[in-house]
ModelCIF file with pLDDT and N, C-alpha, C, O atoms, coordinates in Angstrom:
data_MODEL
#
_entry.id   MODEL 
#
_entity.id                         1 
_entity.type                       polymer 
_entity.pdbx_number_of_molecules   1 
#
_entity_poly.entity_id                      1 
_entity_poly.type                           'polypeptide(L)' 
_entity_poly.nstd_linkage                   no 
_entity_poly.nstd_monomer                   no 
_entity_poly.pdbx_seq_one_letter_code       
;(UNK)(UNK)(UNK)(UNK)(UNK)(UNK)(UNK)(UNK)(UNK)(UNK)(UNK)(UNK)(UNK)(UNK)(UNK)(UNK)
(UNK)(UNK)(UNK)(UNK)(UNK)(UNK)(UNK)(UNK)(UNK)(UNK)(UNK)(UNK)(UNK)(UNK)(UNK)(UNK)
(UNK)(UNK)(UNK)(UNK)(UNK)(UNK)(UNK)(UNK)(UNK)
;
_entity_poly.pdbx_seq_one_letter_code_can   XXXXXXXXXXXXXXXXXXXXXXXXXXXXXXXXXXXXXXXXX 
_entity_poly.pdbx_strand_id                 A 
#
loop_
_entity_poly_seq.entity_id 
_entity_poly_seq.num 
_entity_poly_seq.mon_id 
_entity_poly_seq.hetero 
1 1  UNK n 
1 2  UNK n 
1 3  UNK n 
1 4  UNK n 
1 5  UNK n 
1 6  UNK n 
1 7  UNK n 
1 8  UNK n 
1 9  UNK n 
1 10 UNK n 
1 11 UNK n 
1 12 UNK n 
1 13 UNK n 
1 14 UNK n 
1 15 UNK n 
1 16 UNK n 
1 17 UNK n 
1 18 UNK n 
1 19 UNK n 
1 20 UNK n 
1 21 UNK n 
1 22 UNK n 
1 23 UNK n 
1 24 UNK n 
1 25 UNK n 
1 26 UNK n 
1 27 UNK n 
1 28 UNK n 
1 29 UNK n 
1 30 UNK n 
1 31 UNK n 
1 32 UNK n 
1 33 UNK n 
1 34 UNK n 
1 35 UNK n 
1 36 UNK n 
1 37 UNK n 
1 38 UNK n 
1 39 UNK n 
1 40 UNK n 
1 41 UNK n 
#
_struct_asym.id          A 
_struct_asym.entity_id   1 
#
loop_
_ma_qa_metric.id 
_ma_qa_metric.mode 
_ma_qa_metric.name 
_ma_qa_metric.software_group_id 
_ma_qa_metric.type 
1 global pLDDT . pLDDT 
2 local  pLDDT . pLDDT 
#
_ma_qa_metric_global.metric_id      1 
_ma_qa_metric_global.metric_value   85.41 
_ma_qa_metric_global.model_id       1 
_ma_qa_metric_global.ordinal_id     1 
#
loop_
_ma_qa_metric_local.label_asym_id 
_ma_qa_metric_local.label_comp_id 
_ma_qa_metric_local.label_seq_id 
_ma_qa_metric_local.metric_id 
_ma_qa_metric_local.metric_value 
_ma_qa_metric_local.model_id 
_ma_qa_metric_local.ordinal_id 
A UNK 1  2 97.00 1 1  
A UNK 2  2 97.00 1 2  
A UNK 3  2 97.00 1 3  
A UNK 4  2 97.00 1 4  
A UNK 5  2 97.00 1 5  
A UNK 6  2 97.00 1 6  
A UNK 7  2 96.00 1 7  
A UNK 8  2 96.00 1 8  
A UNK 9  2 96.00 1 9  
A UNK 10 2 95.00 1 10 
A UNK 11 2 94.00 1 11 
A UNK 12 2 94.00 1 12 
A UNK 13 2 92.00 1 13 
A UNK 14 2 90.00 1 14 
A UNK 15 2 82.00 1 15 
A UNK 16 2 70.00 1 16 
A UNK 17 2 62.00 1 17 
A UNK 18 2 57.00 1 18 
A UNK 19 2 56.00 1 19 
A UNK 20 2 59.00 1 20 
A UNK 21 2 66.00 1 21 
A UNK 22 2 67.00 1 22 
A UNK 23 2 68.00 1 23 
A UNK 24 2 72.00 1 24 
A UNK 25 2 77.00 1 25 
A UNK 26 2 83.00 1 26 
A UNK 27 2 82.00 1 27 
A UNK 28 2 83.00 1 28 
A UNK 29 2 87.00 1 29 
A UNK 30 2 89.00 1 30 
A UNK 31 2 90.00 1 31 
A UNK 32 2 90.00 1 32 
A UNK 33 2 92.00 1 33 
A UNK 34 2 91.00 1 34 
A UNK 35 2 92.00 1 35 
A UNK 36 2 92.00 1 36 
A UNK 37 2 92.00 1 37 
A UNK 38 2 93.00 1 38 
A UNK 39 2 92.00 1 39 
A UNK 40 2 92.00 1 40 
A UNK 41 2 91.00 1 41 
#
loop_
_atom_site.group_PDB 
_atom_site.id 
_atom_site.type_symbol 
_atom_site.label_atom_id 
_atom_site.label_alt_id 
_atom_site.label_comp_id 
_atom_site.label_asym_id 
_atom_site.label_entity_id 
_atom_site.label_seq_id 
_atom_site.pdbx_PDB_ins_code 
_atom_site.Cartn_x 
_atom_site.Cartn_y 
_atom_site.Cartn_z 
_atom_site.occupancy 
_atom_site.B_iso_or_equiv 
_atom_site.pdbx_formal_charge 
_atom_site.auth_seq_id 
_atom_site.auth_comp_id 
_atom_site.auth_asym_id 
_atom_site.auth_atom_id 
_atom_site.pdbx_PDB_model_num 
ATOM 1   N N  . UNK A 1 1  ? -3.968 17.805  -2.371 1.00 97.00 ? 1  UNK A N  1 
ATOM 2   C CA . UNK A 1 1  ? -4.795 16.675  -2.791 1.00 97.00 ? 1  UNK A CA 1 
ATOM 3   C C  . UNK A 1 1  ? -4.246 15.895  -3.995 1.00 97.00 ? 1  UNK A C  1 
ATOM 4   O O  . UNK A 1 1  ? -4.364 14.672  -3.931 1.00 97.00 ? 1  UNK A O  1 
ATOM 5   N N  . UNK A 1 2  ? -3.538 16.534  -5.314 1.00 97.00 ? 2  UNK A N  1 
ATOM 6   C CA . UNK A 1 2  ? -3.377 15.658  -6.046 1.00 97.00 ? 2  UNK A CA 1 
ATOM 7   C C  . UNK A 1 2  ? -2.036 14.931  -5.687 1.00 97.00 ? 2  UNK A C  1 
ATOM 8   O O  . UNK A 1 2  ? -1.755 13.865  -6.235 1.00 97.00 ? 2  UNK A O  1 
ATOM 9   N N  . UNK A 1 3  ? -1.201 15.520  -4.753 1.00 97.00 ? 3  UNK A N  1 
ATOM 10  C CA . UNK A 1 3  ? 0.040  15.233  -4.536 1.00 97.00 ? 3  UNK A CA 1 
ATOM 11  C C  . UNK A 1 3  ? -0.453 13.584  -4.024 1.00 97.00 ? 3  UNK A C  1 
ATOM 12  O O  . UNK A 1 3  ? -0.132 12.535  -4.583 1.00 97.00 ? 3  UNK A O  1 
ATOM 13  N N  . UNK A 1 4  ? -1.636 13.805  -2.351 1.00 97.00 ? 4  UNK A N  1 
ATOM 14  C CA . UNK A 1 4  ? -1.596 12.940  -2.080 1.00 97.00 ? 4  UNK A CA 1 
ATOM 15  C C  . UNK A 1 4  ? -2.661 11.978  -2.663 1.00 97.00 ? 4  UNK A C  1 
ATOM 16  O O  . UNK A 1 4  ? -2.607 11.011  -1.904 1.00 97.00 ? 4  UNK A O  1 
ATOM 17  N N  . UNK A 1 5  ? -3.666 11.708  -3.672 1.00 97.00 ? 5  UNK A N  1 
ATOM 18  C CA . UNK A 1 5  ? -4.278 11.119  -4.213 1.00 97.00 ? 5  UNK A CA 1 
ATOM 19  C C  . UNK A 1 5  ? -3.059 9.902   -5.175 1.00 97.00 ? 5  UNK A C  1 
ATOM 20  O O  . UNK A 1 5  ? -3.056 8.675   -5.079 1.00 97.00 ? 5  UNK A O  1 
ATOM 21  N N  . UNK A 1 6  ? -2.246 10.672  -5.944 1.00 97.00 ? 6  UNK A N  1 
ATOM 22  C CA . UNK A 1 6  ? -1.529 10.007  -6.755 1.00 97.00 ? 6  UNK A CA 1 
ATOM 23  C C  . UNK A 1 6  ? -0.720 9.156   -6.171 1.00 97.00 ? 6  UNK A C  1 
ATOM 24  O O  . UNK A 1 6  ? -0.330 8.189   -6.825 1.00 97.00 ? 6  UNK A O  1 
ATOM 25  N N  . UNK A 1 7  ? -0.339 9.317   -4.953 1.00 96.00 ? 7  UNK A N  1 
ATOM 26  C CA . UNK A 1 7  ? 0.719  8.673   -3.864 1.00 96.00 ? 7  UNK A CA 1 
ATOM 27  C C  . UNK A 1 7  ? -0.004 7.407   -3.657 1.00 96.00 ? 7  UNK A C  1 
ATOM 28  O O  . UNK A 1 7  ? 0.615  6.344   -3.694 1.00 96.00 ? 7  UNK A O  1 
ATOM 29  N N  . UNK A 1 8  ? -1.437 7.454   -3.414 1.00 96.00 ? 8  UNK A N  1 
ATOM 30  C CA . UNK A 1 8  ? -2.588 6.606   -3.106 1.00 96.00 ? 8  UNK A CA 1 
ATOM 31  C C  . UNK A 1 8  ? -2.859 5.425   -3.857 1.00 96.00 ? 8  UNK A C  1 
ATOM 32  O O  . UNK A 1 8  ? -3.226 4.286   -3.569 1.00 96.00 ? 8  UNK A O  1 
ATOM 33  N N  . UNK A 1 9  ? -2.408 6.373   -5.495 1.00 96.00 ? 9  UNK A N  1 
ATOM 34  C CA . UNK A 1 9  ? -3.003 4.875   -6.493 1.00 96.00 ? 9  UNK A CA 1 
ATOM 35  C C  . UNK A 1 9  ? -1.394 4.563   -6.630 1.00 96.00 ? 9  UNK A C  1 
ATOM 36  O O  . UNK A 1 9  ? -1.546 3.599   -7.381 1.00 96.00 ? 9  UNK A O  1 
ATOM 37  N N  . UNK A 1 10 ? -0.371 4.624   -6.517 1.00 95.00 ? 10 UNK A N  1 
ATOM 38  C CA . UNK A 1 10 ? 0.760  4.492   -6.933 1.00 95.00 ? 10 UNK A CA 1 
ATOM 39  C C  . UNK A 1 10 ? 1.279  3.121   -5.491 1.00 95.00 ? 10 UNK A C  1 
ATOM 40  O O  . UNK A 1 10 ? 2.008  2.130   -5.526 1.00 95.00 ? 10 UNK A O  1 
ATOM 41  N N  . UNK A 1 11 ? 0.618  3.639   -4.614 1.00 94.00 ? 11 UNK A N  1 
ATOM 42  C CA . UNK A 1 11 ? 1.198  2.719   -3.253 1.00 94.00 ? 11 UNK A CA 1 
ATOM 43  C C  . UNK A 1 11 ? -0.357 1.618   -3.903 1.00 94.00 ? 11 UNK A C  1 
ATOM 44  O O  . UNK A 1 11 ? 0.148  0.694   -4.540 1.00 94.00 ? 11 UNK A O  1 
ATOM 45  N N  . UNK A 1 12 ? -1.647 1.502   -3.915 1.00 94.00 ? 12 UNK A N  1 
ATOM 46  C CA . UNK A 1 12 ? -2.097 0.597   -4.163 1.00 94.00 ? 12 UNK A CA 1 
ATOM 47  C C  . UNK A 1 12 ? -1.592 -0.468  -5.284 1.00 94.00 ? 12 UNK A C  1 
ATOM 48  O O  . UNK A 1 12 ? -1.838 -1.664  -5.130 1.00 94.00 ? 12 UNK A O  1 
ATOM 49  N N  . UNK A 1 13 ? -0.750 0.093   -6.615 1.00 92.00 ? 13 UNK A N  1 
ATOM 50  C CA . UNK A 1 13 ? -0.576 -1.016  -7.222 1.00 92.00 ? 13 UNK A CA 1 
ATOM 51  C C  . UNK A 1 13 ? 1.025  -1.884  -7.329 1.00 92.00 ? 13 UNK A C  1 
ATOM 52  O O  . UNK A 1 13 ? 1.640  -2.533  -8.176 1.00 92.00 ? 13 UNK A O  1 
ATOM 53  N N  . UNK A 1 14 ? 1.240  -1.374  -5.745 1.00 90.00 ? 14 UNK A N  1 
ATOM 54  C CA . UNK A 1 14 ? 2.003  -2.273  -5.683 1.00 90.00 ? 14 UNK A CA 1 
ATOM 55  C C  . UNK A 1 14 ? 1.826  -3.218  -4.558 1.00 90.00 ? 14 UNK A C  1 
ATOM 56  O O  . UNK A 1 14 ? 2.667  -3.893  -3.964 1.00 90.00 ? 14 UNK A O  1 
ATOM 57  N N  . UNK A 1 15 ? 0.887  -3.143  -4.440 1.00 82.00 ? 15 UNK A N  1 
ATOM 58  C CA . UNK A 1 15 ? -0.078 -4.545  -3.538 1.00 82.00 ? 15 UNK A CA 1 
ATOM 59  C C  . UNK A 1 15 ? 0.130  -5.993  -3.900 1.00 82.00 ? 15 UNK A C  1 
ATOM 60  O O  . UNK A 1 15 ? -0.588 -6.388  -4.818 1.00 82.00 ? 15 UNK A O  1 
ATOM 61  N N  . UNK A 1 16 ? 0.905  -6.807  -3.406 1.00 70.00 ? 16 UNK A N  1 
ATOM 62  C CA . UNK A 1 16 ? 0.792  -8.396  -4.319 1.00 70.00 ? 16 UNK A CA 1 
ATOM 63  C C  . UNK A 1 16 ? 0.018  -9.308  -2.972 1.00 70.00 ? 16 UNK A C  1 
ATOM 64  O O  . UNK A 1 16 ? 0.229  -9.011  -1.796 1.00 70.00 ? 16 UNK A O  1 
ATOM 65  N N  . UNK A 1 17 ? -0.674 -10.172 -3.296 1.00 62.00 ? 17 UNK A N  1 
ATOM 66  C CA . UNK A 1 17 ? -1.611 -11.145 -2.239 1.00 62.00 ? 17 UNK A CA 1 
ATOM 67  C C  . UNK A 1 17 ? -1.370 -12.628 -2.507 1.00 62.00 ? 17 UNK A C  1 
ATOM 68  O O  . UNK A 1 17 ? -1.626 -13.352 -3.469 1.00 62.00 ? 17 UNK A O  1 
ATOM 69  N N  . UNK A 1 18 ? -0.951 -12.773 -1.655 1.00 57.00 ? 18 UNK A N  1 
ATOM 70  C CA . UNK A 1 18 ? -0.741 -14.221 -1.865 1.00 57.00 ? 18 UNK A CA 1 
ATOM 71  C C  . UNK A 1 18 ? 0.582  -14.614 -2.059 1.00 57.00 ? 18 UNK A C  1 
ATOM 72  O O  . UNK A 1 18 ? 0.751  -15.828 -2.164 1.00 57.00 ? 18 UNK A O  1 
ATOM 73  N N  . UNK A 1 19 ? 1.508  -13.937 -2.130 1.00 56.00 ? 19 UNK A N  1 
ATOM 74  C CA . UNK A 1 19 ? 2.792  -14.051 -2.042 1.00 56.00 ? 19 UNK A CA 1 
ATOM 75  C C  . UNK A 1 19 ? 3.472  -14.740 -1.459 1.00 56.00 ? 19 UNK A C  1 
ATOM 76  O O  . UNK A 1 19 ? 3.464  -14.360 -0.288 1.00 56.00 ? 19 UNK A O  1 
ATOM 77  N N  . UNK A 1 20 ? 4.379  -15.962 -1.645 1.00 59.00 ? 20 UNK A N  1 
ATOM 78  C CA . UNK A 1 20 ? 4.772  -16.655 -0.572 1.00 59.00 ? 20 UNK A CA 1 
ATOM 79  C C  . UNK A 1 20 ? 6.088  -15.917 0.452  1.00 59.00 ? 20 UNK A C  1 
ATOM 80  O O  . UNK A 1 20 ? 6.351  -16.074 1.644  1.00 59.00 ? 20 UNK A O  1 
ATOM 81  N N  . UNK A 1 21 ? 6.726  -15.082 -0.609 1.00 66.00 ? 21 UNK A N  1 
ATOM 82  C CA . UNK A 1 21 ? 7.845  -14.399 -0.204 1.00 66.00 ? 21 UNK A CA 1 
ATOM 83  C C  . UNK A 1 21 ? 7.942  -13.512 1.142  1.00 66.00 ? 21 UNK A C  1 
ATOM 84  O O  . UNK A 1 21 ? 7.529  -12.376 0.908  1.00 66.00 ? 21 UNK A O  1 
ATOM 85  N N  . UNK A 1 22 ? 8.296  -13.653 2.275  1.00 67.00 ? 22 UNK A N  1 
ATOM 86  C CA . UNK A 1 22 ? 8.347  -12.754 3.287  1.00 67.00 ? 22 UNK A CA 1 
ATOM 87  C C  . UNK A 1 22 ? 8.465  -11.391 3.058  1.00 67.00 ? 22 UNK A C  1 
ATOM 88  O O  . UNK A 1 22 ? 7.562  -10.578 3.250  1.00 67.00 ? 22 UNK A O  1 
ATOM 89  N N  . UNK A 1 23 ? 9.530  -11.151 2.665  1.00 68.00 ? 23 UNK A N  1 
ATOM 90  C CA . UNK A 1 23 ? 9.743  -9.709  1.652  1.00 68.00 ? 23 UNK A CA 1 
ATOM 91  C C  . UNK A 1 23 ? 8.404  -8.839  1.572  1.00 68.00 ? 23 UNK A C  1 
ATOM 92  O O  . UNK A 1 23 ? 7.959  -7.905  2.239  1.00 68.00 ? 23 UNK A O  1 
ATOM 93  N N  . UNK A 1 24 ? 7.726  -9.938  -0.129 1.00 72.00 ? 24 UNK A N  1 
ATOM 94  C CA . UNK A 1 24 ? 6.667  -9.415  -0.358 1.00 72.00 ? 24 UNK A CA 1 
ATOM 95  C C  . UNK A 1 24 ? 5.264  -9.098  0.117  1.00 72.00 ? 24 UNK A C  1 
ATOM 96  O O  . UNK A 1 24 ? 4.293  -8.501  -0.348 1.00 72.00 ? 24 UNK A O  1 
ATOM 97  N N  . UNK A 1 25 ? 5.632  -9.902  1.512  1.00 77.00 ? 25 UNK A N  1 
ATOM 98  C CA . UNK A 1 25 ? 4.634  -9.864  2.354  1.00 77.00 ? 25 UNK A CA 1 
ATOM 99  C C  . UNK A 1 25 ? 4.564  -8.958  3.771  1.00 77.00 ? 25 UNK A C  1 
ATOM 100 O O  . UNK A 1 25 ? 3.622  -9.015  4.562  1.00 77.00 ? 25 UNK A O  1 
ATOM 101 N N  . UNK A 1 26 ? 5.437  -8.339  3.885  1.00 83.00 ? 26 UNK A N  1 
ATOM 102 C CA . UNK A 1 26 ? 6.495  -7.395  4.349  1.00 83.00 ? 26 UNK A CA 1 
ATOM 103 C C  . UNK A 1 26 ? 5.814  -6.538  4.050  1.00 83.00 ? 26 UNK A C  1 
ATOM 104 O O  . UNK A 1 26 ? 4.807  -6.188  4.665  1.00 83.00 ? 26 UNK A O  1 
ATOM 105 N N  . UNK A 1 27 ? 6.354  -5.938  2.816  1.00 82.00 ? 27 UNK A N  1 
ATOM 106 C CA . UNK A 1 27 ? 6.153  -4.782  1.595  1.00 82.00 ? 27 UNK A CA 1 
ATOM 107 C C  . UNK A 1 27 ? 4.491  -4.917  1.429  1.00 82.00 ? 27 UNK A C  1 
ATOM 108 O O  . UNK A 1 27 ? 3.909  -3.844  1.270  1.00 82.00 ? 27 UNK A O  1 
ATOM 109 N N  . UNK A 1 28 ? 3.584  -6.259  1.454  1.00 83.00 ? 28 UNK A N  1 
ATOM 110 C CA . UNK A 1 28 ? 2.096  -5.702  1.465  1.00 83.00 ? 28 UNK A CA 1 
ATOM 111 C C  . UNK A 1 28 ? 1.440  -5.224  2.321  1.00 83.00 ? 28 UNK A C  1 
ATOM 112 O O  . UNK A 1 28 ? 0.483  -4.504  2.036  1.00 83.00 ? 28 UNK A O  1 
ATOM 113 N N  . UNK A 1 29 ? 1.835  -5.542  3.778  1.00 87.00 ? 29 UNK A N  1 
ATOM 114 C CA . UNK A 1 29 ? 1.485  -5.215  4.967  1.00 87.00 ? 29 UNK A CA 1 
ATOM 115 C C  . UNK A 1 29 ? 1.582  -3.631  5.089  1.00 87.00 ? 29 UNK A C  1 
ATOM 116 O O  . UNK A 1 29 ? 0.657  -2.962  5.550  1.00 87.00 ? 29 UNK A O  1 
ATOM 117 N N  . UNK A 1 30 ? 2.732  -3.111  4.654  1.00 89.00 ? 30 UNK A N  1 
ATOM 118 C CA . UNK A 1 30 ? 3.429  -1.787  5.248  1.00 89.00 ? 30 UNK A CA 1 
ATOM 119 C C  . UNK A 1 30 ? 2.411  -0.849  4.009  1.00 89.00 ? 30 UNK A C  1 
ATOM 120 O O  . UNK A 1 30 ? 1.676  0.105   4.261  1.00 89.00 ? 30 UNK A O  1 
ATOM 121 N N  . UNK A 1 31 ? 2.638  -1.411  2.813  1.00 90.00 ? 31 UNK A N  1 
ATOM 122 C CA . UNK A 1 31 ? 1.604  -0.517  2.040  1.00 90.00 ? 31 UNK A CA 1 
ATOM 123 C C  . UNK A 1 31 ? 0.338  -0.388  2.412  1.00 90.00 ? 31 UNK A C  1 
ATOM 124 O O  . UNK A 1 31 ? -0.205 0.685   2.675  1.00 90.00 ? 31 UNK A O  1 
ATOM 125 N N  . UNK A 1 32 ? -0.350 -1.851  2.460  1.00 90.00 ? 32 UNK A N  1 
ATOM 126 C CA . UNK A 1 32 ? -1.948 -1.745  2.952  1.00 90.00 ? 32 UNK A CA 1 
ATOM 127 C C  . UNK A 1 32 ? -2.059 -0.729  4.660  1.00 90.00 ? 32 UNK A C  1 
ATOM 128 O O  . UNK A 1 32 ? -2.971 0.027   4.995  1.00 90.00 ? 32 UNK A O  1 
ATOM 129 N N  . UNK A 1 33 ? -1.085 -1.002  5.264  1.00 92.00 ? 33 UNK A N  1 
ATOM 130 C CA . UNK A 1 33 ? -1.303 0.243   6.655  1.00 92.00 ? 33 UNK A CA 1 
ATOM 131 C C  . UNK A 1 33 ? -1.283 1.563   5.881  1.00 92.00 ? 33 UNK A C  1 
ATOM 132 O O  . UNK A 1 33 ? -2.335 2.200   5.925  1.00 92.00 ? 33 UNK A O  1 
ATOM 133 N N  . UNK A 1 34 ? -0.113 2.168   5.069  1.00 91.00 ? 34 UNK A N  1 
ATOM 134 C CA . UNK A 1 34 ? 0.077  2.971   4.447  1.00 91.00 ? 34 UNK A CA 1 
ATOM 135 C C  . UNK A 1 34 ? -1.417 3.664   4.047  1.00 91.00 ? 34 UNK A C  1 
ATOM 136 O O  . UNK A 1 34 ? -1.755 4.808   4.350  1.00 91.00 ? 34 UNK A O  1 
ATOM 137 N N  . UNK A 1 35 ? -2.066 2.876   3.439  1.00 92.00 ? 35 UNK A N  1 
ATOM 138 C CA . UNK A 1 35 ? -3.185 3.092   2.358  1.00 92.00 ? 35 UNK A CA 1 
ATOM 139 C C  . UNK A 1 35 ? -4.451 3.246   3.376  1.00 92.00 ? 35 UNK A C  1 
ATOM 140 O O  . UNK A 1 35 ? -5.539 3.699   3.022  1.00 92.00 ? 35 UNK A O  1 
ATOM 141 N N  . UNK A 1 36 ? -4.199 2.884   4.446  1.00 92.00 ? 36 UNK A N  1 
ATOM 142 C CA . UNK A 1 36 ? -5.342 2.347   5.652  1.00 92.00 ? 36 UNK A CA 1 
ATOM 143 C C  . UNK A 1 36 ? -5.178 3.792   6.288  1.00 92.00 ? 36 UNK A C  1 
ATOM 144 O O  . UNK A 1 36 ? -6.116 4.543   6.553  1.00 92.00 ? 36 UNK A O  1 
ATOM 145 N N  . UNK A 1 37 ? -4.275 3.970   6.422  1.00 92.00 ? 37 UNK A N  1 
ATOM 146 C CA . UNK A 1 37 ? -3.781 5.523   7.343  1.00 92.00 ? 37 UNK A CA 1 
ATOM 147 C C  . UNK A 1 37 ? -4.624 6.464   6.845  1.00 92.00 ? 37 UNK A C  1 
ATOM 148 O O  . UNK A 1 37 ? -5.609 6.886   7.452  1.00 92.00 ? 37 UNK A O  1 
ATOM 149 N N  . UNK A 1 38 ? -4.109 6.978   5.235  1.00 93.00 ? 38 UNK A N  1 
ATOM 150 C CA . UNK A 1 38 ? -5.026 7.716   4.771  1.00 93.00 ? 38 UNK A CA 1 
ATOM 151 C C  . UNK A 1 38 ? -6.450 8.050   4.447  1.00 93.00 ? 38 UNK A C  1 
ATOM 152 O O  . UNK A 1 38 ? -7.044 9.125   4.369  1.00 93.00 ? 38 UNK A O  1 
ATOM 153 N N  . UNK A 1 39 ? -6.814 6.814   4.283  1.00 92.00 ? 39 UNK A N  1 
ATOM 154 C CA . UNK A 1 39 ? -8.652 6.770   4.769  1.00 92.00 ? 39 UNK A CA 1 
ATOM 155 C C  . UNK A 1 39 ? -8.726 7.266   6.097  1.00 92.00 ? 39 UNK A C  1 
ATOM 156 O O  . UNK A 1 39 ? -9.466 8.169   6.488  1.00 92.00 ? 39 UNK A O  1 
ATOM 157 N N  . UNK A 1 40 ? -7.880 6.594   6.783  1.00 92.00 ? 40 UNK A N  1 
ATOM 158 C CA . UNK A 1 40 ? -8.806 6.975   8.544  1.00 92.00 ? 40 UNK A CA 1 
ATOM 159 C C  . UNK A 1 40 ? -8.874 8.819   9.047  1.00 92.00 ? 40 UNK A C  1 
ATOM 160 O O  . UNK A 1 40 ? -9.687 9.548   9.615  1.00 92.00 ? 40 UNK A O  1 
ATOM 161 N N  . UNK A 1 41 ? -7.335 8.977   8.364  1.00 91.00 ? 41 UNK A N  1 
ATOM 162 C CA . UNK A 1 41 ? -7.333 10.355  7.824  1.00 91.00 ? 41 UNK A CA 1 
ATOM 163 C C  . UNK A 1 41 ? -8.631 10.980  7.585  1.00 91.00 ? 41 UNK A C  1 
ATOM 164 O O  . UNK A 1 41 ? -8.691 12.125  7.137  1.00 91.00 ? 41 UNK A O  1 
#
């Protein structure tokens, strides 16, 4: 649990919205599934 809790807030703050950058919009998508996984978990 703490392994994966910390993984949790560490992948949330690298969340950016609104980004025009593909990249970064890339990288928000794959985290927010990331972060989505583990709830459904």
């Amino acid at each position: 649990l703490p392994a994966t809790g910390l993984l949790f807030i560490g992948l949330a703050a690298t969340l950016q919205i609104g980004t025009p950058s593909l990249g970064h919009a890339l990288r928000s998508i794959s985290v927010a599934s990331a972060l989505g996984l583990m709830l459904v978990v």
